[in-house]
N, C-alpha and C. Protein backbone atom coordinates (compact mmCIF):
# COMPACT_ATOMS: atom_id res chain seq x y z
N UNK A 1 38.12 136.17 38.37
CA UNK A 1 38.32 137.51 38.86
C UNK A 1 39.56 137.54 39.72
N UNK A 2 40.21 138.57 39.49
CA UNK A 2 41.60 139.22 40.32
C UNK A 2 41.18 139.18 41.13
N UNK A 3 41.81 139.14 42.37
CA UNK A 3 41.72 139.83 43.82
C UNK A 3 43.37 140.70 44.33
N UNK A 4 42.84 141.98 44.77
CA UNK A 4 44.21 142.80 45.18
C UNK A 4 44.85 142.16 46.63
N UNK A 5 46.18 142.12 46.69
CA UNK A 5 46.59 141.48 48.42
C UNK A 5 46.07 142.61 49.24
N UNK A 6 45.67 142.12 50.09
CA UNK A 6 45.56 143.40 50.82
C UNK A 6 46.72 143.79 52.10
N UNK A 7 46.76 145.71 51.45
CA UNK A 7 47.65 146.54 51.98
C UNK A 7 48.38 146.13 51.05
N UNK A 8 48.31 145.86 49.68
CA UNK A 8 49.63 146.10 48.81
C UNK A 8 49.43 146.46 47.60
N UNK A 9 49.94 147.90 46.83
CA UNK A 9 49.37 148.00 45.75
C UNK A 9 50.11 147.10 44.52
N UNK A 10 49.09 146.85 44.10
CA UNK A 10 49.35 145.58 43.01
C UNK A 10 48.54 145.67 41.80
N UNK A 11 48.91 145.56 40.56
CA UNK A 11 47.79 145.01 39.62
C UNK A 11 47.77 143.47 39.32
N UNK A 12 47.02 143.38 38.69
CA UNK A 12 46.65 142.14 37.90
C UNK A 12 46.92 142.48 36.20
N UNK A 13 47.83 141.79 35.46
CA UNK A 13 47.47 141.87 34.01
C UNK A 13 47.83 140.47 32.98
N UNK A 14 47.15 140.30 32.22
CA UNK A 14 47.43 139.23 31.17
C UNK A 14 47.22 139.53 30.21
N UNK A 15 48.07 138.59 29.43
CA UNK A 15 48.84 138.55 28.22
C UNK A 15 48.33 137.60 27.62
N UNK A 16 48.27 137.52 26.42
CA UNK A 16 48.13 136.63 25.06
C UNK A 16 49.40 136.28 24.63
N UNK A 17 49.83 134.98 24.34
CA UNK A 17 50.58 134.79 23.39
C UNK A 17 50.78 133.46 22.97
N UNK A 18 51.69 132.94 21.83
CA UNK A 18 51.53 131.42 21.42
C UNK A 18 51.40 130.23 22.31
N UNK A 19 50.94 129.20 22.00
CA UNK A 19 50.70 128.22 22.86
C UNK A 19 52.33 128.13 23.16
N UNK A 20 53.42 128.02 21.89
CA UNK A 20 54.91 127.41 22.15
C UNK A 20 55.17 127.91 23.37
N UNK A 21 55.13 129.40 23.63
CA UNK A 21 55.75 130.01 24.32
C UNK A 21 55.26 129.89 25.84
N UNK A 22 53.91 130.03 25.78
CA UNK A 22 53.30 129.40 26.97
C UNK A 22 53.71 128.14 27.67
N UNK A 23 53.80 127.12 26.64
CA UNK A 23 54.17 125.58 27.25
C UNK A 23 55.57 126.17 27.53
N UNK A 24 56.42 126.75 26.98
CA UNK A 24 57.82 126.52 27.41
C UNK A 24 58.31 127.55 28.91
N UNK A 25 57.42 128.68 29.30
CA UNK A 25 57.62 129.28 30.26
C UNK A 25 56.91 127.90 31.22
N UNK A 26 55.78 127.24 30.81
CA UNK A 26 55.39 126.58 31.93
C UNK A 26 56.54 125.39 32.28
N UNK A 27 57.45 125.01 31.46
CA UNK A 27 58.07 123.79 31.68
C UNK A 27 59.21 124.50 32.38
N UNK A 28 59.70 125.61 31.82
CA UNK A 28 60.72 125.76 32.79
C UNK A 28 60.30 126.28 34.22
N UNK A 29 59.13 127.40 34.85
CA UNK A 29 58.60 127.38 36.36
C UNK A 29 58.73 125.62 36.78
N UNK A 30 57.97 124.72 36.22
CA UNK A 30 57.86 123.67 36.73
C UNK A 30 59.34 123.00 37.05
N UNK A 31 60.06 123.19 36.48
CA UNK A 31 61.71 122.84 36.27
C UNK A 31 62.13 123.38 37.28
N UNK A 32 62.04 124.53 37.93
CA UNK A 32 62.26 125.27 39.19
C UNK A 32 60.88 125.31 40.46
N UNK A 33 60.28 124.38 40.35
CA UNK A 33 58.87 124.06 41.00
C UNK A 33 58.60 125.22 41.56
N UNK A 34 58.11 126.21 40.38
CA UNK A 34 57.30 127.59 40.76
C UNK A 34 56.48 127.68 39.72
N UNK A 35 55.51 128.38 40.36
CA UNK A 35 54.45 128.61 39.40
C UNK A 35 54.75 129.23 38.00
N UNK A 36 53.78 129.24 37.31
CA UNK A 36 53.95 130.23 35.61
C UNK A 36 54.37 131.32 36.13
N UNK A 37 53.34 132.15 37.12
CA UNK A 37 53.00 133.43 37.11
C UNK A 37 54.49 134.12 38.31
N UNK A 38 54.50 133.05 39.06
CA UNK A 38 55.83 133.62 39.77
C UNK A 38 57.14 133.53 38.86
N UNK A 39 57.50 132.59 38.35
CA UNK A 39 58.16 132.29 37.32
C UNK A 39 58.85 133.82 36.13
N UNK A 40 57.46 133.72 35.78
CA UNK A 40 57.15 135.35 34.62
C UNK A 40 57.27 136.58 35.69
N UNK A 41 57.09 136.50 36.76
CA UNK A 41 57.05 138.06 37.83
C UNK A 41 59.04 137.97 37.89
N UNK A 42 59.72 136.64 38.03
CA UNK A 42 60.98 136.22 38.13
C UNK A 42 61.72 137.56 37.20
N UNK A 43 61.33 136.60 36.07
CA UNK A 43 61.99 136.64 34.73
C UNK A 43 61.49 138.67 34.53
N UNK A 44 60.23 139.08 34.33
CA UNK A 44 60.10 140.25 34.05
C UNK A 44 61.19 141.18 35.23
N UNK A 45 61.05 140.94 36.47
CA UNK A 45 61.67 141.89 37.27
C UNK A 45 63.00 141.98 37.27
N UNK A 46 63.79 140.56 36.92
CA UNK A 46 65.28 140.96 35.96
C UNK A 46 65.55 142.09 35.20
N UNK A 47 64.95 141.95 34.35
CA UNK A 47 64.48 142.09 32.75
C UNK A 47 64.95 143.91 33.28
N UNK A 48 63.84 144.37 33.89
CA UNK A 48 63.49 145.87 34.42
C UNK A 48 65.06 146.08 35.26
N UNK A 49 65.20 145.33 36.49
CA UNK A 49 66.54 145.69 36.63
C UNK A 49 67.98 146.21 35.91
N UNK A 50 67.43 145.30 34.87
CA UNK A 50 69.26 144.96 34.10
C UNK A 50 69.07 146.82 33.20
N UNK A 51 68.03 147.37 33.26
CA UNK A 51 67.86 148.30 32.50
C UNK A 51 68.03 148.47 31.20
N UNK A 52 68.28 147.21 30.82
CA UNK A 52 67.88 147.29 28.90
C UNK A 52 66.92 147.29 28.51
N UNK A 53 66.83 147.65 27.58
CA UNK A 53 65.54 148.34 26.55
C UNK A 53 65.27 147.07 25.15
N UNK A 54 64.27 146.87 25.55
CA UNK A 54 63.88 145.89 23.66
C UNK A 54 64.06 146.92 22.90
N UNK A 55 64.39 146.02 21.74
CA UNK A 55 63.95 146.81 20.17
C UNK A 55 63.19 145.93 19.48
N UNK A 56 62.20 146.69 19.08
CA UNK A 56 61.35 146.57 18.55
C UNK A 56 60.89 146.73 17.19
N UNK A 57 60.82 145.55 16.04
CA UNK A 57 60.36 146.24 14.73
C UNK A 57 59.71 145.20 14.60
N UNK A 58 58.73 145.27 13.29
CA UNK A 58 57.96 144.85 12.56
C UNK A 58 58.37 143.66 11.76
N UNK A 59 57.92 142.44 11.73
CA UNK A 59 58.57 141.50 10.68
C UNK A 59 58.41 141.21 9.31
C-alpha cells in the first residue's frame, strides 16, 4: 500500500512494462546510486519540461 507525504499532494502510480526495460532503468538509477522510482520521477519530469510531445502509433 501507498502512503501520501504528508502536507503534499501527491499520487502514487504504476506501470507495467518489459522486464528489458525495467532491468535497464534499474541499472542506470543504480549507476547514479538512486533509486528506480527517483530515477523515473528524474527522467519523467525532464521529459514534461522540455515540452515535447510523443508520437504515438501502432506497430
Amino acid at each position: 500500500m501507498a502512503r501520501k507525504a504528508s502536507g503534499i499532494k501527491c499520487k502514487t502510480i504504476g506501470i507495467n512494462m518489459a522486464s528489458e526495460m525495467a532491468d535497464e532503468l534499474e541499472e542506470r538509477a543504480s549507476s547514479m546510486h538512486l533509486s528506480t522510482s527517483k530515477y523515473c520521477k528524474i527522467i519523467f519530469a525532464e521529459w514534461l519540461q522540455s515540452g515535447r510531445k510523443l508520437k504515438l502509433s501502432e506497430k
